[in-house]
PDB file of N, CA and C in Angstrom:
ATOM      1  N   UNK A   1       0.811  -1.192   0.000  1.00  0.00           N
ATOM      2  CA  UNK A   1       0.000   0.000   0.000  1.00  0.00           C
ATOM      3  C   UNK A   1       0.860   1.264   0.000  1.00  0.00           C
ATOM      4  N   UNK A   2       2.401   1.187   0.329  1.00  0.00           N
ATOM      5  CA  UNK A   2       3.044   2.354   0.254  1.00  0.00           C
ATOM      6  C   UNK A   2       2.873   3.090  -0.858  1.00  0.00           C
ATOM      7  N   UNK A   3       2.520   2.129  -2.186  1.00  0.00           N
ATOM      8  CA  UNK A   3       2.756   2.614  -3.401  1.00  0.00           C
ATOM      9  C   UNK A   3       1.818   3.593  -3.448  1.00  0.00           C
ATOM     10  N   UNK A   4       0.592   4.083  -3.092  1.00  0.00           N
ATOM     11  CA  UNK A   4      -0.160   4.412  -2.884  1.00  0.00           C
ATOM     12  C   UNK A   4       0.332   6.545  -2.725  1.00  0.00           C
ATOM     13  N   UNK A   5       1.143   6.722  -1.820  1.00  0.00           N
ATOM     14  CA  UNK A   5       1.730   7.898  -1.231  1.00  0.00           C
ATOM     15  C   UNK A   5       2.442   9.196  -2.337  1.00  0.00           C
ATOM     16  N   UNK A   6       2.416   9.981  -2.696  1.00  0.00           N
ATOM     17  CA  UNK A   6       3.119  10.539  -3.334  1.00  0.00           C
ATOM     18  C   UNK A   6       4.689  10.650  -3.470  1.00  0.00           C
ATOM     19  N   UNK A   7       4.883  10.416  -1.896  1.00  0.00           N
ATOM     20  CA  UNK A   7       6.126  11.141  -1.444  1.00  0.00           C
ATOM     21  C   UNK A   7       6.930  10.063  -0.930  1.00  0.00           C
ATOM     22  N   UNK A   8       8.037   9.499  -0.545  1.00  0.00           N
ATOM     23  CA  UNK A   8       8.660   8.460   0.213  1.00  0.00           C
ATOM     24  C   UNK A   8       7.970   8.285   1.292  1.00  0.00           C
ATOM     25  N   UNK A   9       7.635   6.537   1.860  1.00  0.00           N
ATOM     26  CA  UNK A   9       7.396   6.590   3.009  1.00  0.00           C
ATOM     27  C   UNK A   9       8.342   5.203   3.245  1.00  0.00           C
ATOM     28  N   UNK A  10       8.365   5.605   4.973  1.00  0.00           N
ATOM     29  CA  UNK A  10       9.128   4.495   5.811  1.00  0.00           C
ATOM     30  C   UNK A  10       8.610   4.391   6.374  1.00  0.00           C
ATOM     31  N   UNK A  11       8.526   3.026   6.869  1.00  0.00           N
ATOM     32  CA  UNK A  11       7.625   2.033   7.411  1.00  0.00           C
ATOM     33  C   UNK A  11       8.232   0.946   8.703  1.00  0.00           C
ATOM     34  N   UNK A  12       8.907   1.543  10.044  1.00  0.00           N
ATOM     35  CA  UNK A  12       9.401   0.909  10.775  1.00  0.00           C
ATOM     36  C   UNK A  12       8.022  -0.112  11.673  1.00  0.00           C
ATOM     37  N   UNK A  13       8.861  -1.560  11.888  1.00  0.00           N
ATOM     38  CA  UNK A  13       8.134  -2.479  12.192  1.00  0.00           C
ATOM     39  C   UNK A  13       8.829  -2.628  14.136  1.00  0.00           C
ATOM     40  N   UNK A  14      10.096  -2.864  13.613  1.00  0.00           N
ATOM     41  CA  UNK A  14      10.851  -2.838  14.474  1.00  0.00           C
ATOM     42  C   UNK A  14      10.167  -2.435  16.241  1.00  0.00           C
ATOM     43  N   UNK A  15      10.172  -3.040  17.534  1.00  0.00           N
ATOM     44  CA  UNK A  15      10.134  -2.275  18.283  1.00  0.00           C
ATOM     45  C   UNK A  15      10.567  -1.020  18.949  1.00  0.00           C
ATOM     46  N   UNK A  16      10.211   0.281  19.177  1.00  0.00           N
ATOM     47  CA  UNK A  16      11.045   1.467  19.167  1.00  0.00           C
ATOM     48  C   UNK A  16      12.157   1.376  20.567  1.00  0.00           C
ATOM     49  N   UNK A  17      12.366   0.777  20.971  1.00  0.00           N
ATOM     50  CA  UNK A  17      13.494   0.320  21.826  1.00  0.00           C
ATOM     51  C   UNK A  17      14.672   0.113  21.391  1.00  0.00           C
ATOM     52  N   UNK A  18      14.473  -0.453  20.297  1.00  0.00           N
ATOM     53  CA  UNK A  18      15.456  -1.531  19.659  1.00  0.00           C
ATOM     54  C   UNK A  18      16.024  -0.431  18.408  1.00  0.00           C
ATOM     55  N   UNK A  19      15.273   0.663  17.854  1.00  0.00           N
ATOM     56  CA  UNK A  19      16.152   1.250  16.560  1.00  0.00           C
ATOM     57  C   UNK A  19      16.338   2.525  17.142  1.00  0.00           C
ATOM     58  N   UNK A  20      17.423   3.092  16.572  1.00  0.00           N
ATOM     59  CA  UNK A  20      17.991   4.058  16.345  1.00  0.00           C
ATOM     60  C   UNK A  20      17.428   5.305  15.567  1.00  0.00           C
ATOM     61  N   UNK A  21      16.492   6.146  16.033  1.00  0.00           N
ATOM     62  CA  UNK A  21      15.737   7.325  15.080  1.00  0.00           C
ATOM     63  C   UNK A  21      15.984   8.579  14.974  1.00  0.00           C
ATOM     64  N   UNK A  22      16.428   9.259  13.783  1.00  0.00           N
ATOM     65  CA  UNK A  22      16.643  10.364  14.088  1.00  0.00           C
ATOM     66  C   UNK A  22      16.010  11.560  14.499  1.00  0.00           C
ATOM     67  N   UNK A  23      16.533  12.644  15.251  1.00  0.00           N
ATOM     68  CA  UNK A  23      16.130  14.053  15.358  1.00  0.00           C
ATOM     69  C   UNK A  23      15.172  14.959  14.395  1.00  0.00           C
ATOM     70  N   UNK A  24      13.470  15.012  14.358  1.00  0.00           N
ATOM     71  CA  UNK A  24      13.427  16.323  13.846  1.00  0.00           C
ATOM     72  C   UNK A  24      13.178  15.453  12.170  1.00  0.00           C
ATOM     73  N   UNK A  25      12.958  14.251  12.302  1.00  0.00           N
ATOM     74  CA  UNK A  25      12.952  13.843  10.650  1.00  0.00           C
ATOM     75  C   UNK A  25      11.397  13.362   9.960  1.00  0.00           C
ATOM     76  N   UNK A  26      10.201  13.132  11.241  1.00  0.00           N
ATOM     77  CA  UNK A  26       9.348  12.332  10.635  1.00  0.00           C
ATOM     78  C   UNK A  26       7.929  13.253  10.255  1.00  0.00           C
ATOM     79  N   UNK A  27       7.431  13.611   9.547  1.00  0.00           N
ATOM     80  CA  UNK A  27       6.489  14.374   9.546  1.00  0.00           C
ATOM     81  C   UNK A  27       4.714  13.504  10.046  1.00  0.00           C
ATOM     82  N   UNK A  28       4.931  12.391  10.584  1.00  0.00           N
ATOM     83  CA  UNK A  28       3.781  11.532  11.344  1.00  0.00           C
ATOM     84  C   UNK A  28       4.463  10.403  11.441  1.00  0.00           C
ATOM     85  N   UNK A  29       4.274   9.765  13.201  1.00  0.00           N
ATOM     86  CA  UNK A  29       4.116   9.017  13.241  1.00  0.00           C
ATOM     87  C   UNK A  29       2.906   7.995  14.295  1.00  0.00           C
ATOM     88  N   UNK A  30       2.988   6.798  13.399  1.00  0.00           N
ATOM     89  CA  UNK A  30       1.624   5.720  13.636  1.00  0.00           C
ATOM     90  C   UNK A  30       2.891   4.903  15.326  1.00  0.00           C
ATOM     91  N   UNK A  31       1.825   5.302  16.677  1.00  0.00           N
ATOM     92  CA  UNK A  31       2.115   4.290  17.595  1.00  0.00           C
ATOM     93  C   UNK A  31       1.160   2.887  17.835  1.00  0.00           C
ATOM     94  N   UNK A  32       2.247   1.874  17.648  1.00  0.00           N
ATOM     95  CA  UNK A  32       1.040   0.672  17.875  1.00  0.00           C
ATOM     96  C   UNK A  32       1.164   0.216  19.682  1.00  0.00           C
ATOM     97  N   UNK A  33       0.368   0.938  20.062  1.00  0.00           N
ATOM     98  CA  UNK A  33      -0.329   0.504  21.738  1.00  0.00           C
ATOM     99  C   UNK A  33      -0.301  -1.354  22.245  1.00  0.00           C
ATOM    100  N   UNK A  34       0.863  -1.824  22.216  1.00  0.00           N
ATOM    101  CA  UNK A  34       0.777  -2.994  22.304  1.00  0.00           C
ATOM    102  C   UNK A  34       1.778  -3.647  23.167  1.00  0.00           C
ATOM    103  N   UNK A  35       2.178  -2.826  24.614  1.00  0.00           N
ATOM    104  CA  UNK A  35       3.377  -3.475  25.479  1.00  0.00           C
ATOM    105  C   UNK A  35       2.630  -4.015  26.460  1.00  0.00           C
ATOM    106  N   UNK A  36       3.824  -4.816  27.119  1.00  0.00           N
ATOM    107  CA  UNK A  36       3.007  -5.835  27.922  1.00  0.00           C
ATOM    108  C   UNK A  36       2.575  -5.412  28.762  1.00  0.00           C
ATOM    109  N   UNK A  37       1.329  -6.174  29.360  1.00  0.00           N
ATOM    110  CA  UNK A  37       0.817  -5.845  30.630  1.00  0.00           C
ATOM    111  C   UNK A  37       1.114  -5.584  31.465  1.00  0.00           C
ATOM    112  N   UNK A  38       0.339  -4.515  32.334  1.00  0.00           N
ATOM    113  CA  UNK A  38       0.361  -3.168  33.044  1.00  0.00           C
ATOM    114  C   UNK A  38       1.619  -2.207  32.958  1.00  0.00           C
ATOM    115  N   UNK A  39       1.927  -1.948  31.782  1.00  0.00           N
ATOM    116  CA  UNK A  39       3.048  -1.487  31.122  1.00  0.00           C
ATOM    117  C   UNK A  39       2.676   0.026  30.082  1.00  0.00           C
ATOM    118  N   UNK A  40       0.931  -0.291  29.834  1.00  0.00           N
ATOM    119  CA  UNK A  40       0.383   0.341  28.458  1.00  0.00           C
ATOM    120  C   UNK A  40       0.594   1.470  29.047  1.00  0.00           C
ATOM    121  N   UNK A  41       0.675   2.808  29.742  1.00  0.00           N
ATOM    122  CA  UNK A  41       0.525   3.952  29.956  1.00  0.00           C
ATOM    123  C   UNK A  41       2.195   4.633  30.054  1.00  0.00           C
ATOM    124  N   UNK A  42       2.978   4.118  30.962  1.00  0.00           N
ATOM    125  CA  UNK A  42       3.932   4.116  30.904  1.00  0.00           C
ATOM    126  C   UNK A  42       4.526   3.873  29.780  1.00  0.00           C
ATOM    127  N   UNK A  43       4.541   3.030  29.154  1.00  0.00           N
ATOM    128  CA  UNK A  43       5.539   3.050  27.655  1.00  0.00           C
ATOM    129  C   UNK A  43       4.866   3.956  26.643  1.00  0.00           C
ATOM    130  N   UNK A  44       3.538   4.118  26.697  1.00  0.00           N
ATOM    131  CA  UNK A  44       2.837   5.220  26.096  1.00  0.00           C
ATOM    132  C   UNK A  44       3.666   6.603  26.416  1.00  0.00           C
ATOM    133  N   UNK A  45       3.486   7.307  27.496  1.00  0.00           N
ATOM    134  CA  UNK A  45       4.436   8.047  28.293  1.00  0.00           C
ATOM    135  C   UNK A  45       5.939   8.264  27.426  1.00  0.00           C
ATOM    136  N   UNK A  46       6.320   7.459  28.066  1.00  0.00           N
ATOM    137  CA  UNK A  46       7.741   7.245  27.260  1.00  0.00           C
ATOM    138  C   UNK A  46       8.178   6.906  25.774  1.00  0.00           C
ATOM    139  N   UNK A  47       7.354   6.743  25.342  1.00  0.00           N
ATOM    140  CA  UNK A  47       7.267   6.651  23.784  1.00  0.00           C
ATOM    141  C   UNK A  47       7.108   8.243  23.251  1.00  0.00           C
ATOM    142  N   UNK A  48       5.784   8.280  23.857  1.00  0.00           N
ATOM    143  CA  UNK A  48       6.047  10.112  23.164  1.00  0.00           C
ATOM    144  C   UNK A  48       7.213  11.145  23.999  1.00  0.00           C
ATOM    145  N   UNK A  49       7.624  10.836  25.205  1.00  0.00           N
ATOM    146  CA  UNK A  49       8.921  12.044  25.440  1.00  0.00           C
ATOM    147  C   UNK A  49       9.801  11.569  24.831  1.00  0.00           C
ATOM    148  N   UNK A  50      10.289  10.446  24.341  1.00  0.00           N
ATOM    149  CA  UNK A  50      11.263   9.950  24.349  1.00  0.00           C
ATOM    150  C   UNK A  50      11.648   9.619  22.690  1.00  0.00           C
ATOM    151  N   UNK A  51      10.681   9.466  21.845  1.00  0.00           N
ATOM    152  CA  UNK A  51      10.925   9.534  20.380  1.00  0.00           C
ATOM    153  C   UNK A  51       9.960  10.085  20.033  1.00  0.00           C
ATOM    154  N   UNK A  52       8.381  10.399  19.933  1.00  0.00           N
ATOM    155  CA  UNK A  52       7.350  11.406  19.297  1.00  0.00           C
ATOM    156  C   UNK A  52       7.990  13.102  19.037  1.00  0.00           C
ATOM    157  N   UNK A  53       8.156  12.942  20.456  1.00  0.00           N
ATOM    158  CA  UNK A  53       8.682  14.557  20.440  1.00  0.00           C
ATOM    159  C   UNK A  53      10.160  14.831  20.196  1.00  0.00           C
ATOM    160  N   UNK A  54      10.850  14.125  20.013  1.00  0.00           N
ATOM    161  CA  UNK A  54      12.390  14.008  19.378  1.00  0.00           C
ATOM    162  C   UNK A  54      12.603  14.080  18.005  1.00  0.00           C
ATOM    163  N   UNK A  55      11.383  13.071  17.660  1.00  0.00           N
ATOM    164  CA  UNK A  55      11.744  12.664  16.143  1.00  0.00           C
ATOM    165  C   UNK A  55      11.112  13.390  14.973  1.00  0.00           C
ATOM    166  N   UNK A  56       9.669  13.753  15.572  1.00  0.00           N
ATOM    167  CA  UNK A  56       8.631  14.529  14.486  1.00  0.00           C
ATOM    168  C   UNK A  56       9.347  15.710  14.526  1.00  0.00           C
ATOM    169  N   UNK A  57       9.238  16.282  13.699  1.00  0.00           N
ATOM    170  CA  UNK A  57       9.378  17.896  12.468  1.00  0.00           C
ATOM    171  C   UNK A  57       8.323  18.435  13.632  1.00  0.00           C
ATOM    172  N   UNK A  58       8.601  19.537  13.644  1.00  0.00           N
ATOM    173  CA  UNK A  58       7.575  21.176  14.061  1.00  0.00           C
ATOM    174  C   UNK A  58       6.194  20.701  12.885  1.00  0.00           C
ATOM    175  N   UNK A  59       4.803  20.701  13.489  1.00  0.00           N
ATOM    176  CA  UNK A  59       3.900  20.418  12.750  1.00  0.00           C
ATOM    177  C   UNK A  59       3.706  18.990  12.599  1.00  0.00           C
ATOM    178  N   UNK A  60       4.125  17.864  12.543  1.00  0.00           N
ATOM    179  CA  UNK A  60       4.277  16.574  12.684  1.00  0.00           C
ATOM    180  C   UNK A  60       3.356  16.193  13.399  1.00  0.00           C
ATOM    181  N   UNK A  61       2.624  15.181  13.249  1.00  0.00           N
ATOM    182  CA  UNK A  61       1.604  14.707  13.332  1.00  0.00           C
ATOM    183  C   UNK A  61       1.921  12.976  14.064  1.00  0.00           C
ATOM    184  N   UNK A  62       1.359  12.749  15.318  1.00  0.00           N
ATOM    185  CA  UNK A  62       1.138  11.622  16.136  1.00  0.00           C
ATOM    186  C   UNK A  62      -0.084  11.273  16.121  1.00  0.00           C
ATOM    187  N   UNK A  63       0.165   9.664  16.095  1.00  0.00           N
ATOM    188  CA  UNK A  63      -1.321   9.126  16.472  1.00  0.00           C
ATOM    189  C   UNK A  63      -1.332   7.743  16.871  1.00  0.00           C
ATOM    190  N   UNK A  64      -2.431   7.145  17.474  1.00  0.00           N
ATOM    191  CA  UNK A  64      -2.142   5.495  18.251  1.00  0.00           C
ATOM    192  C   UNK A  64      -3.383   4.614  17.828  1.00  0.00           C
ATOM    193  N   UNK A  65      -3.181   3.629  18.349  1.00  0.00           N
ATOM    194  CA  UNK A  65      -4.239   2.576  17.787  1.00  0.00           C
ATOM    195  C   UNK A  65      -5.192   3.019  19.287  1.00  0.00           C
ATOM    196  N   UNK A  66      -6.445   3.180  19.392  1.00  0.00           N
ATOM    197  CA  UNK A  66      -6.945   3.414  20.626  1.00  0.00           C
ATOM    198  C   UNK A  66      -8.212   2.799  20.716  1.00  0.00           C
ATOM    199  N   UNK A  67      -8.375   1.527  20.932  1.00  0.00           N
ATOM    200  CA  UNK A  67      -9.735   0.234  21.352  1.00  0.00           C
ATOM    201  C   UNK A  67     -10.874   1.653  22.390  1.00  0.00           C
ATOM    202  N   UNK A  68     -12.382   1.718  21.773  1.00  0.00           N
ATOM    203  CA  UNK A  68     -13.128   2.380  23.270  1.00  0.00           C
ATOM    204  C   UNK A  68     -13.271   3.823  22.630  1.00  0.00           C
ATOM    205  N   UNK A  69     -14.166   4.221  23.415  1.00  0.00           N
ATOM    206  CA  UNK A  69     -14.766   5.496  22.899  1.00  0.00           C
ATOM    207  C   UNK A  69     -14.037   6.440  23.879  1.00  0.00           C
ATOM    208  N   UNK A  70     -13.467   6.695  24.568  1.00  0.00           N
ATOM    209  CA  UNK A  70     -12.763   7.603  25.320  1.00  0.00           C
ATOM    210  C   UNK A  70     -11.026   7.375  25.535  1.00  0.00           C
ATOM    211  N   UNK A  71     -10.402   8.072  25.793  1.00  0.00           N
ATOM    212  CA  UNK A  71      -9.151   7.898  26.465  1.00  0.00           C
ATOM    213  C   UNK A  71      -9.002   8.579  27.908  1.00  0.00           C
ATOM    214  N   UNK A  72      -7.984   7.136  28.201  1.00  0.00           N
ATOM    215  CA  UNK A  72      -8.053   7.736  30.083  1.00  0.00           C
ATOM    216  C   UNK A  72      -7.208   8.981  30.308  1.00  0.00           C
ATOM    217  N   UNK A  73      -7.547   9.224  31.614  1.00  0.00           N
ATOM    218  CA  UNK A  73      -6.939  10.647  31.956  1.00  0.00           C
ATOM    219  C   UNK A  73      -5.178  10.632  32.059  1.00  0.00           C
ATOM    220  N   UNK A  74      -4.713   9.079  32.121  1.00  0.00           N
ATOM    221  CA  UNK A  74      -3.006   9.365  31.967  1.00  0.00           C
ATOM    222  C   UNK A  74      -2.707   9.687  30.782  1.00  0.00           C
ATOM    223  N   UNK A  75      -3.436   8.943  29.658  1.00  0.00           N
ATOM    224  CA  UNK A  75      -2.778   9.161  28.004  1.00  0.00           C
ATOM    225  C   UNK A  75      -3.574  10.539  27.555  1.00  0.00           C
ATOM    226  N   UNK A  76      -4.151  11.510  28.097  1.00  0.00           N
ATOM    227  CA  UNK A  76      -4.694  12.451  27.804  1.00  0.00           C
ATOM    228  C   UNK A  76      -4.187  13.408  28.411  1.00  0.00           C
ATOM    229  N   UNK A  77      -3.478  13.078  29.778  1.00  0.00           N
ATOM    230  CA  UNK A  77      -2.452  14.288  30.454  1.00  0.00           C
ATOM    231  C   UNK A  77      -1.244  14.539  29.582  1.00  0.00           C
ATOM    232  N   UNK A  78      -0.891  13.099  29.039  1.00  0.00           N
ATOM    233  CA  UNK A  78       0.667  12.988  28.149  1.00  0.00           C
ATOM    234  C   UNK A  78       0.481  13.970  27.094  1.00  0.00           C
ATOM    235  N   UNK A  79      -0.911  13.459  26.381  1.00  0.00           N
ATOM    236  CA  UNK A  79      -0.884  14.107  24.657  1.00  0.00           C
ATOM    237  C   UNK A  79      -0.718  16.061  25.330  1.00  0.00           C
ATOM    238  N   UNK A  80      -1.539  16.351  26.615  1.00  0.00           N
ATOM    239  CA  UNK A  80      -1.717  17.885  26.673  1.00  0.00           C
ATOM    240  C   UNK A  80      -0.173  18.051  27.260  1.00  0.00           C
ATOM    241  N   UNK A  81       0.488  17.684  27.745  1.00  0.00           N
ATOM    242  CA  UNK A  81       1.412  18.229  28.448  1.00  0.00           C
ATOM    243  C   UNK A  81       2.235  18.418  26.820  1.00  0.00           C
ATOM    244  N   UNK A  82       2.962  17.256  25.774  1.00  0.00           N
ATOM    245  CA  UNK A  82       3.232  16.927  24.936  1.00  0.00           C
ATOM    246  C   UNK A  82       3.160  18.082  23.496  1.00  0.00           C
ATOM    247  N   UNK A  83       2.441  18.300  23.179  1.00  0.00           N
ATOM    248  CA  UNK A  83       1.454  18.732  21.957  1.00  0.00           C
ATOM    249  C   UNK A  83       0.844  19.965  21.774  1.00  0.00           C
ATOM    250  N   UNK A  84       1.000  20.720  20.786  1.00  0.00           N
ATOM    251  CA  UNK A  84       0.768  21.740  20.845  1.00  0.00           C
ATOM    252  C   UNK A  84      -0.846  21.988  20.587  1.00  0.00           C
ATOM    253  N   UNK A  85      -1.559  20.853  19.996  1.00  0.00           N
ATOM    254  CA  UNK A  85      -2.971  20.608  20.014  1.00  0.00           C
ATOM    255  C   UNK A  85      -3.470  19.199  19.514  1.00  0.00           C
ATOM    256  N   UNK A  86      -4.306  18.652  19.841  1.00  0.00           N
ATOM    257  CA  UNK A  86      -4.981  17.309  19.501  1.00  0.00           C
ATOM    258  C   UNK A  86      -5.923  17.031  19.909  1.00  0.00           C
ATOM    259  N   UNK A  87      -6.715  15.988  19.006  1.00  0.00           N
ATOM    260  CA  UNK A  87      -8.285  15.684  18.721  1.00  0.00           C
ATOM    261  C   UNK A  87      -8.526  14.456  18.968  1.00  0.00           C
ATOM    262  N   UNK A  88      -9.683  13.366  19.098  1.00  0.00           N
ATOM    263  CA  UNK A  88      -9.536  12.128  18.771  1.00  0.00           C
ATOM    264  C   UNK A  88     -11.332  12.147  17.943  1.00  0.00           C
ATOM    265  N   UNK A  89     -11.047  11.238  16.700  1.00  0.00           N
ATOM    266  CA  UNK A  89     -11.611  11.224  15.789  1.00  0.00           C
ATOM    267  C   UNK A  89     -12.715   9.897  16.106  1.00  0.00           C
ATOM    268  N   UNK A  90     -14.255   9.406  16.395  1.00  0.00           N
ATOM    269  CA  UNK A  90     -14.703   8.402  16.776  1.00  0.00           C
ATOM    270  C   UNK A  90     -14.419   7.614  15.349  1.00  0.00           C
ATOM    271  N   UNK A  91     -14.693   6.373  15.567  1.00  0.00           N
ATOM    272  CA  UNK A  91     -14.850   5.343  14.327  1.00  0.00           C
ATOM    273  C   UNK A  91     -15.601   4.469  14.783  1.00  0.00           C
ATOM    274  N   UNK A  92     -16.017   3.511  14.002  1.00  0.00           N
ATOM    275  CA  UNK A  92     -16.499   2.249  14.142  1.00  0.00           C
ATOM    276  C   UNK A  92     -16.643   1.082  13.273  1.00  0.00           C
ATOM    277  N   UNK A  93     -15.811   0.478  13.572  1.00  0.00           N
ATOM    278  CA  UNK A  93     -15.058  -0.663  12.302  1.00  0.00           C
ATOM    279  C   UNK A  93     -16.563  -1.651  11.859  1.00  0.00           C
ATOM    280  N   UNK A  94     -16.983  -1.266  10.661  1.00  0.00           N
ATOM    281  CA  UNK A  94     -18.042  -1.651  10.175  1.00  0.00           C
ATOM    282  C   UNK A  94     -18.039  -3.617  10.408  1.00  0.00           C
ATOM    283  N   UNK A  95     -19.198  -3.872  10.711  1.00  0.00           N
ATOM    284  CA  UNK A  95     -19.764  -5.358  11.182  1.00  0.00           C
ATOM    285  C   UNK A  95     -18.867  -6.625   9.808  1.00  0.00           C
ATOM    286  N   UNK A  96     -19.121  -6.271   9.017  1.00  0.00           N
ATOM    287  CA  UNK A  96     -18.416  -7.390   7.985  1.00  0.00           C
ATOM    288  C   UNK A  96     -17.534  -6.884   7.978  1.00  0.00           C
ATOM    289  N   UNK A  97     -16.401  -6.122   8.466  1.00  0.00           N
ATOM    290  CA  UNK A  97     -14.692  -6.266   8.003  1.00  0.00           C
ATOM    291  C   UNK A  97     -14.536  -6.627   9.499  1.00  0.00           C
ATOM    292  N   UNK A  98     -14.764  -7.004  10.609  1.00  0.00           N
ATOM    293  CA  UNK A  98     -14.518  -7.887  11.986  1.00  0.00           C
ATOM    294  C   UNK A  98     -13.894  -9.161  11.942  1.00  0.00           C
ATOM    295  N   UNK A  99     -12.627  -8.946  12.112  1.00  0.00           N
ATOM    296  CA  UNK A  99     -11.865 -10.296  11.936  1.00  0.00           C
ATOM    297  C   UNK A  99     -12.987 -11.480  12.709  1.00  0.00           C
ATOM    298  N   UNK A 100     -12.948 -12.623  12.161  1.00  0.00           N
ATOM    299  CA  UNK A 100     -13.853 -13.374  13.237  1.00  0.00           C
ATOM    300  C   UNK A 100     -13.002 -13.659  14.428  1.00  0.00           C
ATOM    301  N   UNK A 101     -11.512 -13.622  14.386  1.00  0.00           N
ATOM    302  CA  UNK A 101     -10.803 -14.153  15.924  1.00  0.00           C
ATOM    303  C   UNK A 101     -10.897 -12.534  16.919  1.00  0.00           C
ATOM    304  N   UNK A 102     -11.547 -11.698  16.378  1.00  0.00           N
ATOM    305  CA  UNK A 102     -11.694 -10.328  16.993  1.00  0.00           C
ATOM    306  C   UNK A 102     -11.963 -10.710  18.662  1.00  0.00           C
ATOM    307  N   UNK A 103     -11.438 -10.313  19.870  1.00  0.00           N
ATOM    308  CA  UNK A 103     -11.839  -9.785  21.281  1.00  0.00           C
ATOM    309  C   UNK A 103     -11.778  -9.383  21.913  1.00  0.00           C
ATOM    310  N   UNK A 104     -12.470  -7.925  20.941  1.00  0.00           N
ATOM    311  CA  UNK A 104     -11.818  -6.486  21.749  1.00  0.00           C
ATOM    312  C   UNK A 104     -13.660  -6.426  22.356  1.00  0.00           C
ATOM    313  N   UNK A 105     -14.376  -5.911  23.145  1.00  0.00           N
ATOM    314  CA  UNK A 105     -15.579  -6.120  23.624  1.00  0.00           C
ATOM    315  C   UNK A 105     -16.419  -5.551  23.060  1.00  0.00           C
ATOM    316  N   UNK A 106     -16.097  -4.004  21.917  1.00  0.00           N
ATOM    317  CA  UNK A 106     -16.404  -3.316  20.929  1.00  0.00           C
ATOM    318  C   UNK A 106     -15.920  -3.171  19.606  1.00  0.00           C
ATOM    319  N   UNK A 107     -16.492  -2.584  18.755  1.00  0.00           N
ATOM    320  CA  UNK A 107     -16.053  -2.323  17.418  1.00  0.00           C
ATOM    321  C   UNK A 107     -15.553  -1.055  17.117  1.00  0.00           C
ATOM    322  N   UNK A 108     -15.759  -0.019  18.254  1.00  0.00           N
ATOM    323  CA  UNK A 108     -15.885   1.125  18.389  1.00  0.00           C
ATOM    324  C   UNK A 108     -13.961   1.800  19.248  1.00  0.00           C
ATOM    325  N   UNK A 109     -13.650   2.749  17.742  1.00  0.00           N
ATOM    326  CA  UNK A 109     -12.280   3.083  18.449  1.00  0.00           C
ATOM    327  C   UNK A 109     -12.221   4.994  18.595  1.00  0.00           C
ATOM    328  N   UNK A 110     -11.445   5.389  18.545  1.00  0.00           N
ATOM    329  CA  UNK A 110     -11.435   6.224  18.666  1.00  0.00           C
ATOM    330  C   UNK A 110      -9.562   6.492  17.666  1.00  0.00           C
ATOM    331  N   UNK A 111      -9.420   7.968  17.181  1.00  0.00           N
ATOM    332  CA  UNK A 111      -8.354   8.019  15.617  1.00  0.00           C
ATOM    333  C   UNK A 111      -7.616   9.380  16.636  1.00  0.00           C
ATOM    334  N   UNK A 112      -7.149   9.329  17.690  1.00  0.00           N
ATOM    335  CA  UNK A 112      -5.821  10.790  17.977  1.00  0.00           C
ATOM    336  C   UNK A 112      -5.283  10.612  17.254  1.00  0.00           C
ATOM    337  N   UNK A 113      -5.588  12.598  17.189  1.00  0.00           N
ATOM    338  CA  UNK A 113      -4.398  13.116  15.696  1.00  0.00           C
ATOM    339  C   UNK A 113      -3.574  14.243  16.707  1.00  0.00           C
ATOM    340  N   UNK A 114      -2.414  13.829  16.861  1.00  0.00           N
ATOM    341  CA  UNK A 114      -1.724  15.107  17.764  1.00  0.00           C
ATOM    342  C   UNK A 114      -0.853  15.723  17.128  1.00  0.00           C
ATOM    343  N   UNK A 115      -0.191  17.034  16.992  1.00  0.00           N
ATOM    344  CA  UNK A 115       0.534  17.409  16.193  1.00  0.00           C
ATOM    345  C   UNK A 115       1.447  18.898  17.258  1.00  0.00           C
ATOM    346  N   UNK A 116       2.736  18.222  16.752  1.00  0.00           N
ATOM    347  CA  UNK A 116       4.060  19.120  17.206  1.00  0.00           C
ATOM    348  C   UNK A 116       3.695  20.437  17.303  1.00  0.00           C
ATOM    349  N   UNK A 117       4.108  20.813  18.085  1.00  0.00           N
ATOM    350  CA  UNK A 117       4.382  23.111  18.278  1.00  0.00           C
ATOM    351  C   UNK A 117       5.703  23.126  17.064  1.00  0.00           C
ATOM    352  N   UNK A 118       5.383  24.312  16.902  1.00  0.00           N
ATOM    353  CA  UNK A 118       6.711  24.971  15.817  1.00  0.00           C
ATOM    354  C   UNK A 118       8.163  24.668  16.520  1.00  0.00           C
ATOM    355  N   UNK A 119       8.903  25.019  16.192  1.00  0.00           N
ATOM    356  CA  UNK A 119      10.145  25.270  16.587  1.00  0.00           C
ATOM    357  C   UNK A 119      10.703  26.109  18.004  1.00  0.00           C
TER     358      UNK A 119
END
């Protein structure tokens, strides 16, 4: 689907522990919300001081996979302390594209779009 993009895209799979990212280079990036248990807020946390806000460009754009119609008050203190403004967008993953091994308790997510202060 990259082919898809106008512009170059990179596509790290890698856990962000493990690579090396530079300063100031990414104009969005996709977090996948998936460390181990009782871990999710904290590495959330530390994911955005620690490479979101390092790595995105001024204007750069963050966002996470987020199960549930709300976000709790720790990952919502992070994005405000973090971010110079951000939204979260509702969705609801239509009934026939539901993986059948799906067991999340809803279908219903929610799309944060957070995006960098200037310089």
């Amino acid at each position: 689907m990259v082919d898809a993009f106008d512009v170059p895209v990179r596509v790290l799979v890698d856990p962000w522990q493990l690579v090396t990212l530079p300063t100031d280079a990414f104009d969005a990036i996709m977090y996948d919300t998936w460390p181990p248990d009782g871990h999710a807020d904290s590495d959330f946390a530390e994911f955005v001081a620690h490479v979101a806000m390092r790595c995105l460009r001024p204007g750069g754009r963050f966002s996470f996979f987020h199960s549930g119609t709300s976000i709790g008050p720790a990952r919502r203190a992070v994005l405000d302390r973090h971010f110079a403004k951000w939204t979260a967008y509702p969705h609801t993953m239509p009934a026939e594209q539901t993986p059948p091994h799906w067991t999340k308790p809803s279908r219903d997510f929610l799309v944060p779009i957070a995006t960098k202060g200037g310089a």
